[in-house]
Protein backbone atom coordinates (compact mmCIF):
# COMPACT_ATOMS: atom_id res chain seq x y z
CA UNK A 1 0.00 0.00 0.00
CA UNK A 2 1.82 3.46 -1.18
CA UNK A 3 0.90 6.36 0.36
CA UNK A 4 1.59 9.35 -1.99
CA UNK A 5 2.98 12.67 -0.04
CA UNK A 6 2.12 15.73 -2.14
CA UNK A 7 3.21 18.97 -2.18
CA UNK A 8 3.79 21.18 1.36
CA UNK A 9 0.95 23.94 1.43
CA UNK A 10 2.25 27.07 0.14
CA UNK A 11 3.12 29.77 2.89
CA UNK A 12 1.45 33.29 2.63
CA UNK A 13 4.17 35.53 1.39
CA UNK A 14 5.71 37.28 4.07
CA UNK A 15 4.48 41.12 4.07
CA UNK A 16 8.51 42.56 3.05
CA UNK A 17 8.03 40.73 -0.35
CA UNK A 18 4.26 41.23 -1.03
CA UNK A 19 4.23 43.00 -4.51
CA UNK A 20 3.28 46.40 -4.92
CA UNK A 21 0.33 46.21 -7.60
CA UNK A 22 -1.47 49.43 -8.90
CA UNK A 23 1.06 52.13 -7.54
CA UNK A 24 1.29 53.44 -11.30
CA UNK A 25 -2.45 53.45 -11.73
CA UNK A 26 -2.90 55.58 -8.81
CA UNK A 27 -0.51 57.66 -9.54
CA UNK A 28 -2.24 58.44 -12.66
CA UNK A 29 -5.48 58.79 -11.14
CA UNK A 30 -4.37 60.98 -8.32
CA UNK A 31 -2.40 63.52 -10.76
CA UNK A 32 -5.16 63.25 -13.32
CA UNK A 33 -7.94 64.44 -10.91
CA UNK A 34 -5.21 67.13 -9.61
CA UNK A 35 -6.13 69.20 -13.71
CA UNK A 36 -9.37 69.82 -12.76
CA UNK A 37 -8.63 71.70 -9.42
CA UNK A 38 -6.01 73.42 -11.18
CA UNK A 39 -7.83 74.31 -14.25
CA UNK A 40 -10.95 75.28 -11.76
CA UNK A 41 -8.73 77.98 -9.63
CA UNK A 42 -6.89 79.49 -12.68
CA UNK A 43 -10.70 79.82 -14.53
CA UNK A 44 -12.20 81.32 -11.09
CA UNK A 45 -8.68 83.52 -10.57
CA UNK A 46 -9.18 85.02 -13.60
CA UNK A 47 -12.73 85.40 -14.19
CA UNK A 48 -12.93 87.53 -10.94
CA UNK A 49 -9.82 89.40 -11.40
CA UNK A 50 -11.10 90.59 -14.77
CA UNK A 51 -14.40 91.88 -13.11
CA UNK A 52 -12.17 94.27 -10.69
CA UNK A 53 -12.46 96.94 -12.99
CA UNK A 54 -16.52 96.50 -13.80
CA UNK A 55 -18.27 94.55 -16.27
CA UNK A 56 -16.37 93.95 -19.95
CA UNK A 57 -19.22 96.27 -21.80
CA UNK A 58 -17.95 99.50 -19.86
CA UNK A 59 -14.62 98.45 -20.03
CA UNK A 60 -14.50 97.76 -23.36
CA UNK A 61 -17.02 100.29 -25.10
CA UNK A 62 -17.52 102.85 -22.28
CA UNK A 63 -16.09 105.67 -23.91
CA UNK A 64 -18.08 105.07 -27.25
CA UNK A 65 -21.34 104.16 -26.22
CA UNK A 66 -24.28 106.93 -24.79
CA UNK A 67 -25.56 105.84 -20.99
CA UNK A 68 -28.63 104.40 -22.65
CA UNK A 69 -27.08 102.60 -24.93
CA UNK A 70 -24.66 101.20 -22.61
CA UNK A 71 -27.49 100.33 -20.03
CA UNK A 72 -28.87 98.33 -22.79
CA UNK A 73 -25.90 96.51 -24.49
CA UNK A 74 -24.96 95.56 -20.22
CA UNK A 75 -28.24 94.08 -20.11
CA UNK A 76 -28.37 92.01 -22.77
CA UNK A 77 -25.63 90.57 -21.96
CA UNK A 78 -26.84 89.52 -18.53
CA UNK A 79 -23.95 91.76 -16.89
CA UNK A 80 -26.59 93.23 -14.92
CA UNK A 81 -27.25 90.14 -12.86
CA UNK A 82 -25.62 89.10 -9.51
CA UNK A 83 -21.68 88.05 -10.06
CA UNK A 84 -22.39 84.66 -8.73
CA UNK A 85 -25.06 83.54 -11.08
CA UNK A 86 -22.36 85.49 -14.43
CA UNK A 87 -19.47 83.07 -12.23
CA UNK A 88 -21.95 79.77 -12.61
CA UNK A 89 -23.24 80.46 -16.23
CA UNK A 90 -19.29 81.23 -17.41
CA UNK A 91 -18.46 77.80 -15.89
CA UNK A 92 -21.29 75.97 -17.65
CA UNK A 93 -20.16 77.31 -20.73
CA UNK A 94 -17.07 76.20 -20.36
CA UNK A 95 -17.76 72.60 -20.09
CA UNK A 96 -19.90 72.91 -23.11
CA UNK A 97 -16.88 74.74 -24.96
CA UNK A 98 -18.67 78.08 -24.81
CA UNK A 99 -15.34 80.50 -24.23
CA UNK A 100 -17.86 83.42 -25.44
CA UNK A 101 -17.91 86.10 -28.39
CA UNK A 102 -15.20 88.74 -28.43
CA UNK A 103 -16.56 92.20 -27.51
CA UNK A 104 -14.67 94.25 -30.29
CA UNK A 105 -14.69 92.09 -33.12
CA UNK A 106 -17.85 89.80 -32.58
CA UNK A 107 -15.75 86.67 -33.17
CA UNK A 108 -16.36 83.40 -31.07
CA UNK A 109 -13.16 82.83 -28.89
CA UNK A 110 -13.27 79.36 -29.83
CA UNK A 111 -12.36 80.52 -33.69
CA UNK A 112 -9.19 82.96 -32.09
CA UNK A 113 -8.30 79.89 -30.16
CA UNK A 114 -8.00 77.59 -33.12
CA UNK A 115 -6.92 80.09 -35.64
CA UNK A 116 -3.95 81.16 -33.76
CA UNK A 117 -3.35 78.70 -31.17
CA UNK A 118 -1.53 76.69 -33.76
CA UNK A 119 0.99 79.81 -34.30
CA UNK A 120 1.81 79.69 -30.44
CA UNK A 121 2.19 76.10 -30.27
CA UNK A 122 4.85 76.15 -33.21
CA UNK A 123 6.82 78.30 -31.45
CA UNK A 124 6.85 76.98 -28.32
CA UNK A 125 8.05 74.14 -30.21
CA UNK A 126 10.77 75.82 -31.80
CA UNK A 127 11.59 77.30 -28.26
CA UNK A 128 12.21 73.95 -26.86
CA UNK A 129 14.79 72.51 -29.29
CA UNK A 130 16.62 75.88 -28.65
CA UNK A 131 16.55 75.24 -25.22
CA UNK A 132 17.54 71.30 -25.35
CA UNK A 133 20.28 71.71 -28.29
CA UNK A 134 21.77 75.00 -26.11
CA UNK A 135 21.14 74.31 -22.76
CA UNK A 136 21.65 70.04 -22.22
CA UNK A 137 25.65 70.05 -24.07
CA UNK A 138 26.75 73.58 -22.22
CA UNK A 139 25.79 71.95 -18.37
CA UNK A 140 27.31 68.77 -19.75
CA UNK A 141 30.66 70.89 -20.88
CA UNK A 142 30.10 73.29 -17.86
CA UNK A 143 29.66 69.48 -15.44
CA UNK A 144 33.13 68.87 -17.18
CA UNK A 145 35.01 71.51 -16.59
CA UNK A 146 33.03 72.57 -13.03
CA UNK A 147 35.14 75.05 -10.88
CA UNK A 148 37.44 76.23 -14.01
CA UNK A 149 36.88 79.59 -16.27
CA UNK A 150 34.54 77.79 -18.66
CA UNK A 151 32.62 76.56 -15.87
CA UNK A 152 31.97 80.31 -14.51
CA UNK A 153 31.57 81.47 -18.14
CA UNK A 154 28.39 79.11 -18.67
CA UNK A 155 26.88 79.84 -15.26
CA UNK A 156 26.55 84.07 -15.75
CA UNK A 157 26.05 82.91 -19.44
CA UNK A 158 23.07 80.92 -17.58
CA UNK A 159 22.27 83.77 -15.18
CA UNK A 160 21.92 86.05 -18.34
CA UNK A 161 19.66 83.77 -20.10
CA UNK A 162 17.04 83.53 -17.24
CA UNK A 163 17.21 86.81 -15.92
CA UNK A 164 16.89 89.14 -19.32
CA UNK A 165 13.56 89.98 -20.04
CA UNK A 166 12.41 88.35 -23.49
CA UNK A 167 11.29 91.24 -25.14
CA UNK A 168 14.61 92.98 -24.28
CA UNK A 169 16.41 89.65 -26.16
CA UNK A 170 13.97 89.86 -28.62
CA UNK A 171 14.99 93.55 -29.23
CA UNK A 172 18.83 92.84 -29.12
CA UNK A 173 18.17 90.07 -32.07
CA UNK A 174 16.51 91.88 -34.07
CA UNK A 175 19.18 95.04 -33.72
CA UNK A 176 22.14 92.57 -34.51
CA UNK A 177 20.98 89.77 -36.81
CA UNK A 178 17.84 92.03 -39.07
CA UNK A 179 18.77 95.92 -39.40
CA UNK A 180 22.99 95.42 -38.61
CA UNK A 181 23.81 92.19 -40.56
CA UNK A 182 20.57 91.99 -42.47
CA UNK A 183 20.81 88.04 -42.45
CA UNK A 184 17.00 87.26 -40.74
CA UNK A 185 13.68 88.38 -41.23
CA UNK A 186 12.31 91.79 -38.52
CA UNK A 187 9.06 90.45 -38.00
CA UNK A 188 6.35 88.05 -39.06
CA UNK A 189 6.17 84.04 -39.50
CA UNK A 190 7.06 84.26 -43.35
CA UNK A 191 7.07 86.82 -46.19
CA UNK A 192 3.81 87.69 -48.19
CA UNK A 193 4.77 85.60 -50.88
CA UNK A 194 5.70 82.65 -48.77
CA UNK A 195 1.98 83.52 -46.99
CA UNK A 196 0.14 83.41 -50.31
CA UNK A 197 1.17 79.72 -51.35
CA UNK A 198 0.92 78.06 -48.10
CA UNK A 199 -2.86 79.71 -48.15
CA UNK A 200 -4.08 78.08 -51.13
CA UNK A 201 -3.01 74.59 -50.09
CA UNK A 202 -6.20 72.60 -49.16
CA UNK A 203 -5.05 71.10 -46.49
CA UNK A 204 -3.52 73.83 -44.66
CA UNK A 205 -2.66 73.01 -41.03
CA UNK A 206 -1.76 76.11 -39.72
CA UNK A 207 1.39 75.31 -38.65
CA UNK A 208 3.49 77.19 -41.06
CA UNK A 209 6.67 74.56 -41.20
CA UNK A 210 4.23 71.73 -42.35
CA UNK A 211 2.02 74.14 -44.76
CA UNK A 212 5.44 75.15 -46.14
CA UNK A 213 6.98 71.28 -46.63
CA UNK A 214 3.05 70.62 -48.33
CA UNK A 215 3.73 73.15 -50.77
CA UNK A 216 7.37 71.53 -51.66
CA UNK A 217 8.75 74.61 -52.49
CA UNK A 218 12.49 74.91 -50.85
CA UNK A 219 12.23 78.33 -50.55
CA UNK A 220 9.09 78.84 -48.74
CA UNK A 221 10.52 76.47 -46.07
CA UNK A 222 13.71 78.23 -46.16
CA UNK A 223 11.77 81.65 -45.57
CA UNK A 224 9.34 79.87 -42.86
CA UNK A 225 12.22 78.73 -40.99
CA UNK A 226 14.44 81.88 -40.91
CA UNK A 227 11.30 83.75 -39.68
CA UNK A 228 11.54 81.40 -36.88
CA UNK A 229 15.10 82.12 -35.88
CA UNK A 230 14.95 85.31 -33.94
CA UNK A 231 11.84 84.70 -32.15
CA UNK A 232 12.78 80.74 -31.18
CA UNK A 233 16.44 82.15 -29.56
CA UNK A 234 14.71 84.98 -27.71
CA UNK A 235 12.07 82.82 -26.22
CA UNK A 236 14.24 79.19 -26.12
CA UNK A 237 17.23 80.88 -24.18
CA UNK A 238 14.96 81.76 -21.34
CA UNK A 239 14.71 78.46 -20.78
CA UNK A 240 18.16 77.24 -21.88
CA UNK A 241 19.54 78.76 -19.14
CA UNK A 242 17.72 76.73 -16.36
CA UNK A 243 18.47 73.96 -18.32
CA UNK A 244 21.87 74.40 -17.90
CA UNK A 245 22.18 75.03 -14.49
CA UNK A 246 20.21 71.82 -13.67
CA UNK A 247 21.98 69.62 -16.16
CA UNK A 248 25.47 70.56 -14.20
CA UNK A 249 24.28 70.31 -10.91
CA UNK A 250 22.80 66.95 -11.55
CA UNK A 251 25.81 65.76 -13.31
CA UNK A 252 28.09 66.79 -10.83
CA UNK A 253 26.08 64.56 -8.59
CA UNK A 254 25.94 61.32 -10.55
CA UNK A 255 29.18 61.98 -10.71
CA UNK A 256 30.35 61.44 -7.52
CA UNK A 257 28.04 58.24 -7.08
CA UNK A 258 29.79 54.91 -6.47
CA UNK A 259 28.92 53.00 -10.04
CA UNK A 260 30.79 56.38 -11.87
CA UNK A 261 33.92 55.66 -9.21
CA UNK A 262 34.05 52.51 -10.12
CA UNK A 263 34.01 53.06 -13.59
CA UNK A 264 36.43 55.67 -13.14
CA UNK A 265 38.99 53.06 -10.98
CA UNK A 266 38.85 51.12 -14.11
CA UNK A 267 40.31 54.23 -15.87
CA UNK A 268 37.37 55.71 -18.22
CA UNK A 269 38.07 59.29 -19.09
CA UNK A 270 36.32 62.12 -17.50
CA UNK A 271 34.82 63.24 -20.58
CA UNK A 272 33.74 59.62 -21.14
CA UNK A 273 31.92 58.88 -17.69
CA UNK A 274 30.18 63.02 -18.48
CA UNK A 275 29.02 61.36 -21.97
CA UNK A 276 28.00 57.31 -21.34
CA UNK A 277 27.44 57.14 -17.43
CA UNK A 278 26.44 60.34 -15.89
CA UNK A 279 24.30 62.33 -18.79
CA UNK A 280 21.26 60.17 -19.03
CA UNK A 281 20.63 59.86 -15.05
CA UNK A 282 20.70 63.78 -15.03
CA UNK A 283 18.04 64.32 -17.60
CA UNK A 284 15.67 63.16 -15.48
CA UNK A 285 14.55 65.97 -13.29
CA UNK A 286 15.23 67.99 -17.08
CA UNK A 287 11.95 65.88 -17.89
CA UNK A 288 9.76 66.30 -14.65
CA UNK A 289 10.29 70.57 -14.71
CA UNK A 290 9.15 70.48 -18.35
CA UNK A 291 5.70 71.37 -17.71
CA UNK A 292 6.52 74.51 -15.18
CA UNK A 293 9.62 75.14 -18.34
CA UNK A 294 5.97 75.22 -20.76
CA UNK A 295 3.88 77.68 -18.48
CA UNK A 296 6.91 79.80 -18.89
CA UNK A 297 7.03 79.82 -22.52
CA UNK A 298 3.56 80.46 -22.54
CA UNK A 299 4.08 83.44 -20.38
CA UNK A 300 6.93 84.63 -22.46
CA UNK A 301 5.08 83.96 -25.68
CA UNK A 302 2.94 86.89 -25.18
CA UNK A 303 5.79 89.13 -24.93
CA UNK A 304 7.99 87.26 -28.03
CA UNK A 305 4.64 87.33 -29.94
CA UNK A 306 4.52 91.07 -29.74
CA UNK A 307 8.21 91.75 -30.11
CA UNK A 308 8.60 89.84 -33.67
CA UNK A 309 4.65 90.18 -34.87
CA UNK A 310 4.38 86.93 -34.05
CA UNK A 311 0.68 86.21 -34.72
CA UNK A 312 -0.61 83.81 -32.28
CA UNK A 313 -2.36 83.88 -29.26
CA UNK A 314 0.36 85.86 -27.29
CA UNK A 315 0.10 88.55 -29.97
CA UNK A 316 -3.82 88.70 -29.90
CA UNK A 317 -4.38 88.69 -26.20
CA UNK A 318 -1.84 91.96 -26.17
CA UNK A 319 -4.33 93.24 -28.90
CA UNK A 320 -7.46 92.21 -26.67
CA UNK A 321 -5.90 93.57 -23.70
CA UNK A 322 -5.21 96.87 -25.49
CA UNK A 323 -8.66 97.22 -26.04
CA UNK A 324 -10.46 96.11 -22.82
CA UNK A 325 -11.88 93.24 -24.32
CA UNK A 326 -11.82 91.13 -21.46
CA UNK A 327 -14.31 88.00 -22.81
CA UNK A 328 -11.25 87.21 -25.17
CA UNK A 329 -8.58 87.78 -22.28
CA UNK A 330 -10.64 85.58 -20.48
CA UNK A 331 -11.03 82.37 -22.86
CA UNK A 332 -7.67 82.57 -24.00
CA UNK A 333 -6.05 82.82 -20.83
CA UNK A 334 -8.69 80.15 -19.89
CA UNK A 335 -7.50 77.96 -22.78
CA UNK A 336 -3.69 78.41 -21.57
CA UNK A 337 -4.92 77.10 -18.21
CA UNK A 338 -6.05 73.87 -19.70
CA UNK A 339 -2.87 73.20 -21.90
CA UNK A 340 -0.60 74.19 -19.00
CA UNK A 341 -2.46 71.59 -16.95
CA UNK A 342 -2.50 68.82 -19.03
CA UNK A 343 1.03 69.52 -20.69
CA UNK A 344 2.44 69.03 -16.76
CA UNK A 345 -0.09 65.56 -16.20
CA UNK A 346 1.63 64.52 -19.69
CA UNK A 347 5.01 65.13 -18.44
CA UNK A 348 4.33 63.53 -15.05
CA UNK A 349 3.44 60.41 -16.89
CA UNK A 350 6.88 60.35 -18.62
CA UNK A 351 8.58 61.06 -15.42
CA UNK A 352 6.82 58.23 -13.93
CA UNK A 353 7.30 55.80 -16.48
CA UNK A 354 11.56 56.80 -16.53
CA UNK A 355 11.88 57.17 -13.03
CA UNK A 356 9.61 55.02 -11.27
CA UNK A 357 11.05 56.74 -7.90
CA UNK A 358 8.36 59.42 -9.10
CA UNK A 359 5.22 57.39 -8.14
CA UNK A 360 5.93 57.74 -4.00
C-alpha cells in the first residue's frame, strides 16, 4: 500500500516581499484628478480678477457708447445680474466649450483659439529645441570643466539667459541679426509671398513649417524657418539657461556616485563617464520641470509674440488687452490654463514611467 505525499501547502508571502500592484495606476489617477482643481482655480482667478475693474461692456465700449445705450448693451448681456449667477453660467459654458464672443470684433473665442493657437504652439516648439540643443551640451561641458573659467563662463552665461527679459532679447536680435547684418527676417512668421502659397493649399494646417513642406517649395521652407530664428532664440534661451544650471548640478552629482567611481577606478576618461554614465541619469529631473519650463514659454510667448509680430495667441491677447476686451482675455487665458495643466499631467506620466522613484 503506497501512500503518496504531495506537495507542502504554500506559505502566505511574508508582508517585506508582497508585490506592490497598482502604484502606477494611482498615480495616474491621483495627478489626473489634480487638472481639474487646477484648471478650476486658474478659470475662477481670472474670471474675478477681470471683473475688478466693472463689467467687460464698460470696459470695453464705455467711452463710445451713450448711458442708454450702454445700459442696454450691459443688459443684454446679462452683466446686470448678480456676479455669482455670471461666475456659474461662465463655468457651464465652459464645459460645453462656450469660451464666449469677443466684444470688439464679434468673433467666437473658440475661432481665435484655433486660428492662432496653432501659431503659439509652433513656437513653443521651436523654443524647446533651442533650449535642449543650447542648454543640455553647455551643463554637460560646464559638469566637465566645473570650478574652471569655462565653468563660470556658462553659469553668468546661464544667469543672463534667465534673468533678461524676453522682449529685451527679442529687441537685441533683431538690432544685430535684421537691421545690422541683415541676415534674418524683422518680424512676421514668413514673407507675403511665402503667406500666399501656403494659403491656397487645401489642407492647410496652420502650422506654417508643415504648410510650407506641403507646398514643396524649398524656398518657402527656407523663408518659414528663418522667420523662426529670432523669435525661437529669444524665447528658447529663457529656458536654456535653467536647463543648464540643472543639467550641471545633476551631473556633478551622478558623478560622484559609487557605479561612476568605479568606472572611473577602471580608468574611463572624464569626458567619457560626463558622456556614457552620468548624462542620461541627469536628464531626469530635465523631464519632470518640463511642464513649469511650458507655463513659462507660454508666459513669455505673449511678450515674443509682440516683439517679432508673431501672430498667435500671445500677440492677440496683447491686442485684446489693449482694447479692454476682457471675454477674449478671459477664454484665452482660460485655454492656456487647460494646456498648461495637461502639458504638466503629460510630463508627469513620462517622469513616472523613466523614473519610477516618481510614483511615491
Amino acid at each position: 500500500m503506497s501512500t503518496e505525499v504531495g506537495p507542502p501547502p504554500a506559505s502566505p508571502p511574508s508582508p517585506a516581499h508582497k508585490p506592490k500592484g497598482g502604484g502606477f495606476g494611482r498615480y495616474l489617477l491621483v495627478r489626473f484628478l489634480l487638472i481639474i482643481p487646477t484648471i478650476f482655480i486658474l478659470v475662477t482667478v481670472v474670471f474675478f480678477l477681470m471683473r475688478t475693474t466693472g463689467d467687460p461692456i464698460t470696459a470695453a465700449q464705455g467711452g463710445r457708447l451713450t448711458p442708454d445705450q450702454l445700459a442696454e448693451r450691459i443688459h443684454q448681456a446679462g452683466y446686470d445680474r448678480p456676479l455669482f449667477i455670471q461666475y456659474i453660467e461662465y463655468l457651464g459654458n465652459i464645459l460645453r466649450g462656450d469660451f464666449g464672443t469677443t466684444l470688439s470684433d464679434n468673433r467666437p473665442v473658440t475661432t481665435i483659439l484655433v486660428t492662432y493657437g496653432s501659431a503659439t504652439a509652433e513656437l513653443a516648439v521651436y523654443a524647446l529645441i533651442v533650449a535642449f540643443v543650447v542648454g543640455i551640451p553647455l551643463g554637460m561641458l560646464a559638469a566637465y570643466r566645473r570650478d574652471r573659467g569655462t565653468d563660470a563662463s556658462l553659469r553668468v552665461f546661464a544667469i543672463l539667459c534667465y534673468a533678461t527679459p524676453v522682449f529685451f532679447a527679442g529687441l537685441l536680435l533683431k538690432l544685430v541679426f535684421s537691421v545690422w547684418l541683415k541676415v534674418l527676417p524683422v518680424a512676421g512668421r514668413a514673407s507675403t509671398g511665402s503667406e500666399l502659397q501656403m494659403q491656397i493649399l487645401p489642407n492647410k494646417t496652420g502650422f506654417y513649417l508643415i504648410d510650407a513642406i506641403q507646398t514643396g517649395d524649398s524656398a518657402v521652407i527656407a523663408d518659414v524657418l528663418q522667420h523662426a530664428v529670432l523669435p525661437a532664440v529669444a524665447l528658447g534661451l529663457l529656458t536654456a539657461g535653467v536647463f543648464l544650471r540643472l543639467v550641471r548640478t545633476n551631473v556633478i552629482g551622478t558623478l560622484s556616485t559609487e557605479y561612476v567611481d568605479a568606472a572611473r577606478s577602471r580608468g574611463v576618461g572624464e569626458f567619457r563617464l560626463v558622456r556614457k554614465h552620468a548624462y542620461r541619469p541627469a536628464l531626469i529631473p530635465i523631464i519632470t520641470v518640463i511642464g513649469m519650463q511650458i507655463a513659462l514659454l507660454l508666459a513669455g510667448a505673449v511678450l515674443t509674440e509682440t516683439t517679432f509680430e508673431w501672430k498667435g495667441l500671445g500677440f492677440q491677447l496683447s491686442q485684446y488687452l489693449q482694447s479692454r476686451d476682457f471675454v477674449a482675455v478671459q477664454g484665452i487665458v482660460a485655454l492656456l490654463a487647460v494646456v498648461v495643466a495637461v502639458t504638466n499631467f503629460l510630463v508627469d506620466i513620462i517622469a513616472a514611467l523613466i523614473d519610477p522613484r516618481v510614483r511615491y
